[in-house]
PDB file of N, CA and C in Angstrom:
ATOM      1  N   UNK A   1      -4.070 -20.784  15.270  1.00  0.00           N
ATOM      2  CA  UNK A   1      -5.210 -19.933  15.546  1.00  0.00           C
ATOM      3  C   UNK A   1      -6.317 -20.238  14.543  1.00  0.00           C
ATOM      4  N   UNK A   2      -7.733 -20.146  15.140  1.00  0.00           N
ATOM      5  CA  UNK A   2      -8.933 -20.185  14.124  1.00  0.00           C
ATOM      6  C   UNK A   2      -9.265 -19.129  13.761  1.00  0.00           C
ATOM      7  N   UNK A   3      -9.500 -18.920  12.223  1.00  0.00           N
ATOM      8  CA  UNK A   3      -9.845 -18.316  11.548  1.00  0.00           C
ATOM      9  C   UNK A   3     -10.939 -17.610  12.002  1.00  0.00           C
ATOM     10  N   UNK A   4     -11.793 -18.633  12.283  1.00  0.00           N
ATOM     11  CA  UNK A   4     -13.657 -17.478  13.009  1.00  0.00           C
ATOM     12  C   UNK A   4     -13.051 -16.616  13.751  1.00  0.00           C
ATOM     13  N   UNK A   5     -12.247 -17.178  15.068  1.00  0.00           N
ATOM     14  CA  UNK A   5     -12.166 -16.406  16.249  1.00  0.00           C
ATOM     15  C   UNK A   5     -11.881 -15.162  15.615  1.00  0.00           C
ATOM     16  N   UNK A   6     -11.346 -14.525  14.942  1.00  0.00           N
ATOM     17  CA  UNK A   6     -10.897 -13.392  14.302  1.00  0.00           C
ATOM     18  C   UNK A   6     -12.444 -12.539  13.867  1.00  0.00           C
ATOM     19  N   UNK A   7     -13.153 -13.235  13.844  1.00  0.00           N
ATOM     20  CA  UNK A   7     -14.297 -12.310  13.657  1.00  0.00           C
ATOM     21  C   UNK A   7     -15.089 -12.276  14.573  1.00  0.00           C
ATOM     22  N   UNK A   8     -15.808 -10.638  14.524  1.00  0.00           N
ATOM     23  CA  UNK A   8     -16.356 -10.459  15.779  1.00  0.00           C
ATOM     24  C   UNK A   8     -17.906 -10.175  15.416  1.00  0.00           C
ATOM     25  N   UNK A   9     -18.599 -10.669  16.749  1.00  0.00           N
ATOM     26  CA  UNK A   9     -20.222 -10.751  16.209  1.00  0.00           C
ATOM     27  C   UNK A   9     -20.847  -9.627  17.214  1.00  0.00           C
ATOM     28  N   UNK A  10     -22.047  -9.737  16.981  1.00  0.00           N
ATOM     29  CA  UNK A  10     -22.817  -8.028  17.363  1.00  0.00           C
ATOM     30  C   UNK A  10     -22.483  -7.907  18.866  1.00  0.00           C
ATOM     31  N   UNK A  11     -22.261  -9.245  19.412  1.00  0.00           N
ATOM     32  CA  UNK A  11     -22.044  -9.427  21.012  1.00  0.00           C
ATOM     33  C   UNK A  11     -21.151  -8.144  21.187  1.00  0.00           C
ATOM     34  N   UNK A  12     -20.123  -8.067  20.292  1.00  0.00           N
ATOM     35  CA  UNK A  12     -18.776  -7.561  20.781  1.00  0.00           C
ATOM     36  C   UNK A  12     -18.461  -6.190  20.341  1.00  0.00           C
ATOM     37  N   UNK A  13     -20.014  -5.499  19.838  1.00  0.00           N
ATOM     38  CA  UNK A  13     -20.147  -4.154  19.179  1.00  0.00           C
ATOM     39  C   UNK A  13     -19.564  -3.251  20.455  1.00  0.00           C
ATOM     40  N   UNK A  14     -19.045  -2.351  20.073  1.00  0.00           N
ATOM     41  CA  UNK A  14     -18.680  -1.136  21.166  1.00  0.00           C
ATOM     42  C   UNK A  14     -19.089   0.130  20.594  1.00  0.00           C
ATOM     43  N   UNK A  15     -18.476   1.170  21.141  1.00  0.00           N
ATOM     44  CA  UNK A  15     -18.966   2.165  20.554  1.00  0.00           C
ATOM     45  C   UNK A  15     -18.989   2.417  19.409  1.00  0.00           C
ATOM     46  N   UNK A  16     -17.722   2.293  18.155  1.00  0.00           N
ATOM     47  CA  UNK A  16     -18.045   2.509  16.650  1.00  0.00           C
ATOM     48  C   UNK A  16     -18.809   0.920  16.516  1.00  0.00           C
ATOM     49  N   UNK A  17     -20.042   1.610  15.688  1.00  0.00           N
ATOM     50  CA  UNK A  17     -20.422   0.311  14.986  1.00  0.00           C
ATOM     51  C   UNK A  17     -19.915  -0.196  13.359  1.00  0.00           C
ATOM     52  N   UNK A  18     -19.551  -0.996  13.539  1.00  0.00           N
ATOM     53  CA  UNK A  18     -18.949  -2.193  12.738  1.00  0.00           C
ATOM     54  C   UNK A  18     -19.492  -3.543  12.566  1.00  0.00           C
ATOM     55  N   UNK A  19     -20.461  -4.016  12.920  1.00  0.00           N
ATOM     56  CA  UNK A  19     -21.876  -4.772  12.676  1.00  0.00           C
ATOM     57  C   UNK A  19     -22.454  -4.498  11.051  1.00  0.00           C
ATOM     58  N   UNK A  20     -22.169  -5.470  10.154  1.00  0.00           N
ATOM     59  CA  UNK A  20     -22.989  -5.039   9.103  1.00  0.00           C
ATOM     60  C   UNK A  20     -24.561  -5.605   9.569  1.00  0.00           C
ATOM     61  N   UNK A  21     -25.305  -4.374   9.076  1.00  0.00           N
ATOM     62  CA  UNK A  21     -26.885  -4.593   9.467  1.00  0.00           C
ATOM     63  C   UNK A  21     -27.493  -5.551   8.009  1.00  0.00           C
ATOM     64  N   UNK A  22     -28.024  -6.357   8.050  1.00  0.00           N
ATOM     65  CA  UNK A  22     -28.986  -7.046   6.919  1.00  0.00           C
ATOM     66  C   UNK A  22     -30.228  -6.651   6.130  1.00  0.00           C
ATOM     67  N   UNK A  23     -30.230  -5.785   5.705  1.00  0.00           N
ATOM     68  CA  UNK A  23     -31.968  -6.103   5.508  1.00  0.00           C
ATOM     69  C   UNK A  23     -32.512  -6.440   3.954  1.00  0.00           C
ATOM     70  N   UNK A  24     -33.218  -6.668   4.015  1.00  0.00           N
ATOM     71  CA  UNK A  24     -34.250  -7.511   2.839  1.00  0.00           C
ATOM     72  C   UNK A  24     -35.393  -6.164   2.250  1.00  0.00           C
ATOM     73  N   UNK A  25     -34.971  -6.219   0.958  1.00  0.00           N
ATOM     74  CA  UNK A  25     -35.977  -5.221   0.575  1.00  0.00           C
ATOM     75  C   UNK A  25     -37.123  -5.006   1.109  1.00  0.00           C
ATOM     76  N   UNK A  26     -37.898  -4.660   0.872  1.00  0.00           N
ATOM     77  CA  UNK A  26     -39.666  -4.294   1.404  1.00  0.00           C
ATOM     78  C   UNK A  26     -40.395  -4.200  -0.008  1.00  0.00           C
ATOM     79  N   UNK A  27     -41.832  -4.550   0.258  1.00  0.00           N
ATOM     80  CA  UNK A  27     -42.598  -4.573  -1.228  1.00  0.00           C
ATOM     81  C   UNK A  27     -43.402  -5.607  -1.180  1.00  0.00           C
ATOM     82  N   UNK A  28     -44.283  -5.894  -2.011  1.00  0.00           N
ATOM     83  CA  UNK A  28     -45.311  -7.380  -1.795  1.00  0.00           C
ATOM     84  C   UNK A  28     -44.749  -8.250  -3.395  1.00  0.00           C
ATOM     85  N   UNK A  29     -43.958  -8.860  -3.332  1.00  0.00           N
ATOM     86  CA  UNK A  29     -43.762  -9.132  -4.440  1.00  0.00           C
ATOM     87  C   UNK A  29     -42.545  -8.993  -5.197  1.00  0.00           C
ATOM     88  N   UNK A  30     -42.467  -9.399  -6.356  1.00  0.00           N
ATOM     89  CA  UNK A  30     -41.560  -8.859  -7.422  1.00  0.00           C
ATOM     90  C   UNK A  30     -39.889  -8.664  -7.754  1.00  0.00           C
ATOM     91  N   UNK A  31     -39.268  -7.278  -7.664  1.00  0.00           N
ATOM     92  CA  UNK A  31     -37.976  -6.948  -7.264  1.00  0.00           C
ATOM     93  C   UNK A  31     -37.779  -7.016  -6.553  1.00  0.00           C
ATOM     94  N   UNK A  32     -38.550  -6.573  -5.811  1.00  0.00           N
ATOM     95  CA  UNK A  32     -38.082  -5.976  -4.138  1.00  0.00           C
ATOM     96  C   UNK A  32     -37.536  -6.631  -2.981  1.00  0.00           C
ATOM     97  N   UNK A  33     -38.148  -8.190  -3.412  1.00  0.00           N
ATOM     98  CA  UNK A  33     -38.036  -8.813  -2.379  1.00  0.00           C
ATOM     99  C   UNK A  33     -36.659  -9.746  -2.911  1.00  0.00           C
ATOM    100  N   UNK A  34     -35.652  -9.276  -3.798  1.00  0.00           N
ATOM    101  CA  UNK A  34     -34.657  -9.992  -4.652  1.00  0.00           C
ATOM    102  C   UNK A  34     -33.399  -8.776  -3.896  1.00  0.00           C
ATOM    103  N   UNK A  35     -33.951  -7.602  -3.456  1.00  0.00           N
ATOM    104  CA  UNK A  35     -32.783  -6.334  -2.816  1.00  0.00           C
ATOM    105  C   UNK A  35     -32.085  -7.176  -1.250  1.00  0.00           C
ATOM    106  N   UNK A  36     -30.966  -6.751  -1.194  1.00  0.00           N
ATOM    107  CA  UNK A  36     -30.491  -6.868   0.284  1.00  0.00           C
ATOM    108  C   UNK A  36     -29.506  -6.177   0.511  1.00  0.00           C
ATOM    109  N   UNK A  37     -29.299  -4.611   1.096  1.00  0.00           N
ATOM    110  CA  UNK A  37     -29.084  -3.411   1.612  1.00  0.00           C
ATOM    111  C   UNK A  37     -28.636  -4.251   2.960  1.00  0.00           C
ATOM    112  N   UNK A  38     -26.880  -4.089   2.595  1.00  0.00           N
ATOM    113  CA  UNK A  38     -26.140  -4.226   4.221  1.00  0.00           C
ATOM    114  C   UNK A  38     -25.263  -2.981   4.329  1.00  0.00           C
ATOM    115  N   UNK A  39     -25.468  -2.542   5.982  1.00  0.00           N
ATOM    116  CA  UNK A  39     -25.243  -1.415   5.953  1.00  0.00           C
ATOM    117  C   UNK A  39     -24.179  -1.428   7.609  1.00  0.00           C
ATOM    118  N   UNK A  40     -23.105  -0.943   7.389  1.00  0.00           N
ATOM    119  CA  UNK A  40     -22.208  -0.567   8.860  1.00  0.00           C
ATOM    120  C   UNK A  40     -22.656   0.382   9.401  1.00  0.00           C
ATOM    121  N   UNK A  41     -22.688   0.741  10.779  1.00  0.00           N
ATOM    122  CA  UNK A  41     -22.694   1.804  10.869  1.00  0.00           C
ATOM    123  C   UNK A  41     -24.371   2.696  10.858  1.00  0.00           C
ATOM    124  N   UNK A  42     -25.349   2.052  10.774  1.00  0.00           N
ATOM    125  CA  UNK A  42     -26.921   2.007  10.282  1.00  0.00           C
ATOM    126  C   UNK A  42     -27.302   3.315  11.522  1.00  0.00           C
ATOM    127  N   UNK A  43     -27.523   2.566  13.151  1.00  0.00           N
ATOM    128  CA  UNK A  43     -27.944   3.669  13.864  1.00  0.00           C
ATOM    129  C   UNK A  43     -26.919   4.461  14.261  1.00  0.00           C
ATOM    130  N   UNK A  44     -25.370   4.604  14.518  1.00  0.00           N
ATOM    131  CA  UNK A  44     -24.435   5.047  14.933  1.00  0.00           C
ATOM    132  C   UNK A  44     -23.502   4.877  13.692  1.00  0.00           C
ATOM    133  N   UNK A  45     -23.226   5.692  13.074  1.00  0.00           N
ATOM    134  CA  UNK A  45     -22.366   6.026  12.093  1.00  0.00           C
ATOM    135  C   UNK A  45     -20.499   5.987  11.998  1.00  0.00           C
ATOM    136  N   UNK A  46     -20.550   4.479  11.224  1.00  0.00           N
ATOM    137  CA  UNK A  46     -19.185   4.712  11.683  1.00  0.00           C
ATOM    138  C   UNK A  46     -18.076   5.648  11.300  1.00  0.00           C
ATOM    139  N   UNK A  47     -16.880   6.029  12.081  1.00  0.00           N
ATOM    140  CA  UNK A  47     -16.052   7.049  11.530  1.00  0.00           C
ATOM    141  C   UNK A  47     -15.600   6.622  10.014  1.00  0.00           C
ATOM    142  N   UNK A  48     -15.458   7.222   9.409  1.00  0.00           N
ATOM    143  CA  UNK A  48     -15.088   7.497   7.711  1.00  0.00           C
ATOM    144  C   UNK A  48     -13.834   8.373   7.079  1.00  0.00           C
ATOM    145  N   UNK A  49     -12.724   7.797   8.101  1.00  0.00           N
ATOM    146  CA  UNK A  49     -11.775   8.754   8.114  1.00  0.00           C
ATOM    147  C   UNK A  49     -10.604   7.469   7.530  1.00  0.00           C
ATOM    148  N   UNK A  50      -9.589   8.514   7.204  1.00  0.00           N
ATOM    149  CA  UNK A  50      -8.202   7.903   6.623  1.00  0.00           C
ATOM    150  C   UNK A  50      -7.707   7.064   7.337  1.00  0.00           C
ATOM    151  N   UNK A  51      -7.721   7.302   8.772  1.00  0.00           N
ATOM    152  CA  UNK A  51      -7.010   6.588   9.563  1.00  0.00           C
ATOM    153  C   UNK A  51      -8.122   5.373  10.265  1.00  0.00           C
ATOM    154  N   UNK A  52      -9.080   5.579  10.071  1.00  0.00           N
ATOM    155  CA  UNK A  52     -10.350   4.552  10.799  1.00  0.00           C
ATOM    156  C   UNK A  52     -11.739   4.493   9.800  1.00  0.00           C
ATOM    157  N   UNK A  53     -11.464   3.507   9.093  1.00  0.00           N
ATOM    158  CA  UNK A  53     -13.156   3.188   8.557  1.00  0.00           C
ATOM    159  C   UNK A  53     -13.155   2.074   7.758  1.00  0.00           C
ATOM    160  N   UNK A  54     -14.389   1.812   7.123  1.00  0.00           N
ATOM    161  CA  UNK A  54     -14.600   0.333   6.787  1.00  0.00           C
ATOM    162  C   UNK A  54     -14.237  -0.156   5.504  1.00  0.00           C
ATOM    163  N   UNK A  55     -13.626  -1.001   5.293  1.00  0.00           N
ATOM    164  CA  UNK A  55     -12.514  -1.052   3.798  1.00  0.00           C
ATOM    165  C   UNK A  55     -13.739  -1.674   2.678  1.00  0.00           C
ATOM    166  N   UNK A  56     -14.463  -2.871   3.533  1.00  0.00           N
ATOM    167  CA  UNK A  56     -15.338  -3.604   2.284  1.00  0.00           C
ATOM    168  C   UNK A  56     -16.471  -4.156   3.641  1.00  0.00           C
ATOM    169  N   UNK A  57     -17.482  -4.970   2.520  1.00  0.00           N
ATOM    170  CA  UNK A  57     -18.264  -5.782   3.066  1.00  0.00           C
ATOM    171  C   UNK A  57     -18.641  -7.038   1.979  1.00  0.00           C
ATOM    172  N   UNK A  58     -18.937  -8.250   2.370  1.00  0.00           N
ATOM    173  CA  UNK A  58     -19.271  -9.123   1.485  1.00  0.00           C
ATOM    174  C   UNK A  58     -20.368  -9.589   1.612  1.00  0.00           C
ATOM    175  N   UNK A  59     -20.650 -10.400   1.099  1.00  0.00           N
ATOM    176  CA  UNK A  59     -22.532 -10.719   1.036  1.00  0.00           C
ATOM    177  C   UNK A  59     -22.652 -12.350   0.991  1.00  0.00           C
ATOM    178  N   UNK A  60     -22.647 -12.699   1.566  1.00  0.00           N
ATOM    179  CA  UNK A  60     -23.155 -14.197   1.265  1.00  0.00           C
ATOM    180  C   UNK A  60     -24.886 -15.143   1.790  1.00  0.00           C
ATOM    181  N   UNK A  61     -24.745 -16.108   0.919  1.00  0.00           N
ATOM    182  CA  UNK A  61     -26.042 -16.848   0.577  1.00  0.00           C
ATOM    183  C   UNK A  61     -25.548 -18.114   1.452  1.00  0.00           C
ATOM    184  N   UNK A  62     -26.928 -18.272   2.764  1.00  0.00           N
ATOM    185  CA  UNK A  62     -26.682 -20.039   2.906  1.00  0.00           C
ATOM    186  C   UNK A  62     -27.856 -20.976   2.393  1.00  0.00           C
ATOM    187  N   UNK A  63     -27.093 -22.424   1.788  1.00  0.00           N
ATOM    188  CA  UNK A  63     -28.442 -22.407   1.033  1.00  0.00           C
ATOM    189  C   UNK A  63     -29.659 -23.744   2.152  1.00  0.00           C
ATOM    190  N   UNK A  64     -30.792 -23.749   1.418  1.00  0.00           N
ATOM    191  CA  UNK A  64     -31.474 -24.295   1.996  1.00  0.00           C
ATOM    192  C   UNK A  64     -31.366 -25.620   2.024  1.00  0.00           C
ATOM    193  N   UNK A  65     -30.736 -26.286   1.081  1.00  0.00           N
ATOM    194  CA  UNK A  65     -30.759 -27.867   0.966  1.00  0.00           C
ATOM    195  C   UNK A  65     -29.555 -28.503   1.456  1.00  0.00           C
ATOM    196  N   UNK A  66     -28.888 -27.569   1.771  1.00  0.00           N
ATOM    197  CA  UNK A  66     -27.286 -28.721   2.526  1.00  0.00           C
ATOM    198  C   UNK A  66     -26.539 -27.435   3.014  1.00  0.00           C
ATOM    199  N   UNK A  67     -26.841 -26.410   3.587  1.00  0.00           N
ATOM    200  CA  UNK A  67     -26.054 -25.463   4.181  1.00  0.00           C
ATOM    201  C   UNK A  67     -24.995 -24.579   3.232  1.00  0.00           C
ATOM    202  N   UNK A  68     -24.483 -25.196   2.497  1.00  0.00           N
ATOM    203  CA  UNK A  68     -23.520 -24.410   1.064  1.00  0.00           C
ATOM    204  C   UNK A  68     -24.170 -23.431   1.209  1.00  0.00           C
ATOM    205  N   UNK A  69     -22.681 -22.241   1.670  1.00  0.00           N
ATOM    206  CA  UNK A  69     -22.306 -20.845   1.555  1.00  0.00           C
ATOM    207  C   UNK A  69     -22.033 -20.975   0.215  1.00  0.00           C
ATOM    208  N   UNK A  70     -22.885 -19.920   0.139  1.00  0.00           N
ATOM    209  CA  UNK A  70     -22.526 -19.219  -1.580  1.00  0.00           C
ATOM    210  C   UNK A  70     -21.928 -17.862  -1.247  1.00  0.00           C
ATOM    211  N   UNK A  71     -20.625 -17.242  -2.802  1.00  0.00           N
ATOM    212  CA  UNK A  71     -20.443 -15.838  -1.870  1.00  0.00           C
ATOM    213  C   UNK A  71     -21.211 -15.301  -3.226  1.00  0.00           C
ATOM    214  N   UNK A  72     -21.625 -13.691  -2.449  1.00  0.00           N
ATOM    215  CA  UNK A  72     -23.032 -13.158  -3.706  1.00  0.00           C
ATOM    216  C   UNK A  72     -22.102 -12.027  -4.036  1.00  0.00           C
ATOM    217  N   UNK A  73     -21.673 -11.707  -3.009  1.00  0.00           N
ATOM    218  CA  UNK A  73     -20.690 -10.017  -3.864  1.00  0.00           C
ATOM    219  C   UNK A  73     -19.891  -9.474  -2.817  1.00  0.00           C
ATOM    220  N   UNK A  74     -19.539  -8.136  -3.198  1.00  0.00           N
ATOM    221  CA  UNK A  74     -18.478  -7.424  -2.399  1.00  0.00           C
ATOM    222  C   UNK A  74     -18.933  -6.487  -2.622  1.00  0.00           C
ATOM    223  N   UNK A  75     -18.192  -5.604  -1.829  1.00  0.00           N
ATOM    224  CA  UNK A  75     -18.574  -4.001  -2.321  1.00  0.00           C
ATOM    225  C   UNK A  75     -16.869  -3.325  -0.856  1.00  0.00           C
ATOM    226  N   UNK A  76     -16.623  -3.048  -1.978  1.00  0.00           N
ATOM    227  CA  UNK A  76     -15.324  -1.848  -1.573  1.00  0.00           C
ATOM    228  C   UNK A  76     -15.645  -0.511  -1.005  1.00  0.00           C
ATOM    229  N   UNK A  77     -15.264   0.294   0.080  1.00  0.00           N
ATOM    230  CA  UNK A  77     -15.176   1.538   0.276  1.00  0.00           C
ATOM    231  C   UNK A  77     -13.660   2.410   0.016  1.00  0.00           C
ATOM    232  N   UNK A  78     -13.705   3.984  -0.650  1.00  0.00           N
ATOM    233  CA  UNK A  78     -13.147   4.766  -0.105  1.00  0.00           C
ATOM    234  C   UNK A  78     -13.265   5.774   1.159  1.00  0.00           C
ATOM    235  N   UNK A  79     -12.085   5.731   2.066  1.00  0.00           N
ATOM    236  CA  UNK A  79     -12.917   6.082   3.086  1.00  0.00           C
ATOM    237  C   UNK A  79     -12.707   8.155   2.715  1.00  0.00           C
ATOM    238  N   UNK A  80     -13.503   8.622   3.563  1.00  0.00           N
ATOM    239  CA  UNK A  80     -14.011   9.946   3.350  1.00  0.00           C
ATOM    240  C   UNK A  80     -14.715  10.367   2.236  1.00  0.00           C
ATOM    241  N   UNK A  81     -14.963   9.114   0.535  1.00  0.00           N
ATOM    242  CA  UNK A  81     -15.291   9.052  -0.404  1.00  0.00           C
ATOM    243  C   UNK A  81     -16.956   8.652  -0.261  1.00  0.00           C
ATOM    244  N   UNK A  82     -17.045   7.567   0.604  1.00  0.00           N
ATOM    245  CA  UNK A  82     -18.018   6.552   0.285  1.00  0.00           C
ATOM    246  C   UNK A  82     -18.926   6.097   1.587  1.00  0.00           C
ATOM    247  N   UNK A  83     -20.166   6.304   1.903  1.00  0.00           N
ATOM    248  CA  UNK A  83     -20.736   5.322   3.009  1.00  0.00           C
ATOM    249  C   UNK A  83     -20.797   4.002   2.668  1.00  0.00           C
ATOM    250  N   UNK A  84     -20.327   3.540   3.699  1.00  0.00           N
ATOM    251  CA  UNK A  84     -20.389   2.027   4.222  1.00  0.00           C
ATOM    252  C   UNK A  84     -21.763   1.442   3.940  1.00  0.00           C
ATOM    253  N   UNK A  85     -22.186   1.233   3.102  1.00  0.00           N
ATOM    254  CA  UNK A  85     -23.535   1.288   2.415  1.00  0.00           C
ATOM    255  C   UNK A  85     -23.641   0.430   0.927  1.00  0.00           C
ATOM    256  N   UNK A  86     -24.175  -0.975   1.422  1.00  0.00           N
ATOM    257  CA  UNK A  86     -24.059  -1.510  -0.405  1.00  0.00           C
ATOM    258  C   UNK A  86     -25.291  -2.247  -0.976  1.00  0.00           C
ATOM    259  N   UNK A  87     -26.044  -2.342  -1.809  1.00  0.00           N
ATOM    260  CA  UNK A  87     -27.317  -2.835  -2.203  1.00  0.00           C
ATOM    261  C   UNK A  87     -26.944  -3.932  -3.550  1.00  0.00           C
ATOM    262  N   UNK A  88     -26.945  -5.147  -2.826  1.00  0.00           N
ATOM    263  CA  UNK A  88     -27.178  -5.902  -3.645  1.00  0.00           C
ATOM    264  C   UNK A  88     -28.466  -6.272  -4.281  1.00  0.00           C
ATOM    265  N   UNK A  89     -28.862  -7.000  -5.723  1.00  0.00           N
ATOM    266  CA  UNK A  89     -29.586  -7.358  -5.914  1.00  0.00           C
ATOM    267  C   UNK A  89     -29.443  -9.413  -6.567  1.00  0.00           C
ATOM    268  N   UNK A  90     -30.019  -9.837  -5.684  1.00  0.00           N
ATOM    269  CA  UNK A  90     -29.825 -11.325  -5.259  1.00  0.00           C
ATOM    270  C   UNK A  90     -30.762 -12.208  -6.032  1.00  0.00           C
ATOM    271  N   UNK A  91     -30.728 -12.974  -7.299  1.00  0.00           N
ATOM    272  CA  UNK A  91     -31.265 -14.231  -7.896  1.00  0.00           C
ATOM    273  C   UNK A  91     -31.495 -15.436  -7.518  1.00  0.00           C
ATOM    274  N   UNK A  92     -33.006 -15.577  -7.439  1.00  0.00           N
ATOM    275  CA  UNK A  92     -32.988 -16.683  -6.761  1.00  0.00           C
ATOM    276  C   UNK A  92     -33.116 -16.527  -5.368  1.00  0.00           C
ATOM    277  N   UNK A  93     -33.622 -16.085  -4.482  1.00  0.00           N
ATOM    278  CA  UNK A  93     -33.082 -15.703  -3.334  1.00  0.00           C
ATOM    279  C   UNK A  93     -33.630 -16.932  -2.416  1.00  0.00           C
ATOM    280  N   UNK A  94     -35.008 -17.431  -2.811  1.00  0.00           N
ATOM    281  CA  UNK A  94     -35.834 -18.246  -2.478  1.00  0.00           C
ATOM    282  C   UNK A  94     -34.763 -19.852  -2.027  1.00  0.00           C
ATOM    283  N   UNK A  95     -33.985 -19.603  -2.902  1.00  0.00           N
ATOM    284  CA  UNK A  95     -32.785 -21.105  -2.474  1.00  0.00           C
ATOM    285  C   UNK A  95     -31.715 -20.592  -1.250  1.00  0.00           C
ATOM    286  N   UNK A  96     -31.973 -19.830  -0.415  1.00  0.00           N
ATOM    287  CA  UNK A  96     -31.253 -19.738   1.047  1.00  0.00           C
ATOM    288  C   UNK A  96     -32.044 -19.675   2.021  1.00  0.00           C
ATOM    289  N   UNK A  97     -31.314 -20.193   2.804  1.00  0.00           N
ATOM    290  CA  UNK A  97     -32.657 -19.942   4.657  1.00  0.00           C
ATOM    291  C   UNK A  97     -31.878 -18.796   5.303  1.00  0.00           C
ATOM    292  N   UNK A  98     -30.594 -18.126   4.882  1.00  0.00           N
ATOM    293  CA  UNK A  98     -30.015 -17.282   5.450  1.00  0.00           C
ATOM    294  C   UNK A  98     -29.028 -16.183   4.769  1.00  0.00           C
ATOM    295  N   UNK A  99     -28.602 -14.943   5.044  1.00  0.00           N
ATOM    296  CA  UNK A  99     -27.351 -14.459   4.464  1.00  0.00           C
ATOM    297  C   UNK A  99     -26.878 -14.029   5.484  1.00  0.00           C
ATOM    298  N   UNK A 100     -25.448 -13.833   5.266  1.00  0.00           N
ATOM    299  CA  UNK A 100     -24.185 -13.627   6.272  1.00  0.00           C
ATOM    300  C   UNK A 100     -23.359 -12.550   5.562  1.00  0.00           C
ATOM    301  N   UNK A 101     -23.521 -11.710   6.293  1.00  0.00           N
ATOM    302  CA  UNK A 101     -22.025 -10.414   5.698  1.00  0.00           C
ATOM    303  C   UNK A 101     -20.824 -10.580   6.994  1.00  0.00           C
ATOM    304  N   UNK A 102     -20.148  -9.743   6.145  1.00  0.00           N
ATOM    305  CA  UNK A 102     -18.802  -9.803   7.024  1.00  0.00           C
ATOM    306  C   UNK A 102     -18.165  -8.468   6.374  1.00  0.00           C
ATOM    307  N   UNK A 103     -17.431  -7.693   7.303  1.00  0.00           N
ATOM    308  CA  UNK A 103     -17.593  -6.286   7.375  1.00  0.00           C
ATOM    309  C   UNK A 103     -16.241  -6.211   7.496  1.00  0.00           C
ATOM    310  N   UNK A 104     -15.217  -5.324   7.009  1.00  0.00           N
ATOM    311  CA  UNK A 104     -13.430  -5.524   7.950  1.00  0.00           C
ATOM    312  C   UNK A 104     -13.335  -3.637   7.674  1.00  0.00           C
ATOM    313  N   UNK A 105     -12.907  -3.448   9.235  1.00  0.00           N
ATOM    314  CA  UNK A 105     -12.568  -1.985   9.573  1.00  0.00           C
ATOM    315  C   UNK A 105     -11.135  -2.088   9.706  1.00  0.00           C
ATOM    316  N   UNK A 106     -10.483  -1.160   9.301  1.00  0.00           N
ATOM    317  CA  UNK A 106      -8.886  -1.122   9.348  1.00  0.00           C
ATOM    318  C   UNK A 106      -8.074  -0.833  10.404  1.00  0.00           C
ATOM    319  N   UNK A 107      -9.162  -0.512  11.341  1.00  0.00           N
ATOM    320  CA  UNK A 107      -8.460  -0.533  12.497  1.00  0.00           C
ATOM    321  C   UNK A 107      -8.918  -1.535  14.197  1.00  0.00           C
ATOM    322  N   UNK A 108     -10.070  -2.304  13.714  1.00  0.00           N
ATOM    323  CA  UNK A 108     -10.625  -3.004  14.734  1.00  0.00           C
ATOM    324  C   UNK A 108     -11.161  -4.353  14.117  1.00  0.00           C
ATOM    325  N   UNK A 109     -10.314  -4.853  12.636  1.00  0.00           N
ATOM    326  CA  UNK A 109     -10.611  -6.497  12.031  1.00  0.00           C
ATOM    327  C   UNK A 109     -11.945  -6.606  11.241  1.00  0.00           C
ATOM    328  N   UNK A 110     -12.715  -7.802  11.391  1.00  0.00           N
ATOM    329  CA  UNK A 110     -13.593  -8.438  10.608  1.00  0.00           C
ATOM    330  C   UNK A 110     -14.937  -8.670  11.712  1.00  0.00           C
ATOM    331  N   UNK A 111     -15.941  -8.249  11.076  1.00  0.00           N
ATOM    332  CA  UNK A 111     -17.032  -8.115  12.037  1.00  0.00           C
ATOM    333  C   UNK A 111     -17.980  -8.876  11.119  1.00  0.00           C
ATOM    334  N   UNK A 112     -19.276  -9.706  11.779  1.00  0.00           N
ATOM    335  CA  UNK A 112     -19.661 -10.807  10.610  1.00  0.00           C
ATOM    336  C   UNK A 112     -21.118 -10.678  11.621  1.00  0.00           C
ATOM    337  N   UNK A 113     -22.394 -10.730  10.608  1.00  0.00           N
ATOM    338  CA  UNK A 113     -23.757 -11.104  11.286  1.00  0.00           C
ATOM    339  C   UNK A 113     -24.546 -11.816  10.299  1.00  0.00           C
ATOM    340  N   UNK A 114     -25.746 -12.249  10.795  1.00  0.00           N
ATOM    341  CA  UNK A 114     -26.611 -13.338  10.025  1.00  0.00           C
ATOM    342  C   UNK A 114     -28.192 -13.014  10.168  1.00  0.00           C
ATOM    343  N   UNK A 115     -28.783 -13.452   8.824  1.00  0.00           N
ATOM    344  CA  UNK A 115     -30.166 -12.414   8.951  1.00  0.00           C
ATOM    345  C   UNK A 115     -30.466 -13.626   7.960  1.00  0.00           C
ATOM    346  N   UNK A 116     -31.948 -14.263   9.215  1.00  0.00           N
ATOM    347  CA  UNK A 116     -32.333 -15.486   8.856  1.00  0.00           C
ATOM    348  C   UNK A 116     -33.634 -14.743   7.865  1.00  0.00           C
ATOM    349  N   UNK A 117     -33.925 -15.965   6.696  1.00  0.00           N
ATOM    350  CA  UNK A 117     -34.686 -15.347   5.996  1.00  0.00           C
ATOM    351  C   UNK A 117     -36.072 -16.028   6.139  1.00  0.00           C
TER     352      UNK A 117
END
């Protein structure tokens, strides 16, 4: 079996969302544009329960000169503790044309999207 196939892309969203959303700070300049806030669950909130919710999300960098995935971070949830909610702040950001998260719910696998920059 392949490894990708195991992950599922926005195509295959159903009712809980499990899609990590991408976004890129806002601002003219400076910090701001170094933030990247990925978020599960963004317009439809996913469940946050013991038995169903989102364990982690990871963050990765693709870069501009030969495709090399970089990984940038993680971020862990407790569930009923914690929203599915993580704000990285990214160095350098200017050396990727893209980032890729990947999302894993404990009861429906690894969910993965891409937010061209």
């Amino acid at each position: 079996m392949d490894f990708t196939t195991l992950m599922k892309s926005p195509e295959a969203e159903g009712k809980e969302k499990h899609v990590p959303v991408i976004e890129r700070g806002s601002g003219h300049g400076g910090t701001h544009d170094n933030v990247v806030i990925v978020t599960i669950g963004k317009e439809t909130p996913h469940p946050n329960t013991l038995e169903h919710h989102i364990s982690w999300v990871e963050l990765y960098g693709i870069k501009k000169e030969n495709d090399q995935v970089i990984f940038i971070g993680r971020a862990e949830f407790t569930p009923t503790v914690t929203e599915p909610t993580a704000t990285f702040k990214v160095l350098e950001m200017e050396q990727f044309k893209a980032l890729g998260a990947v999302s894993y719910c404990n009861l429906h696998g690894l969910w993965k999207n891409t937010f061209e920059l």
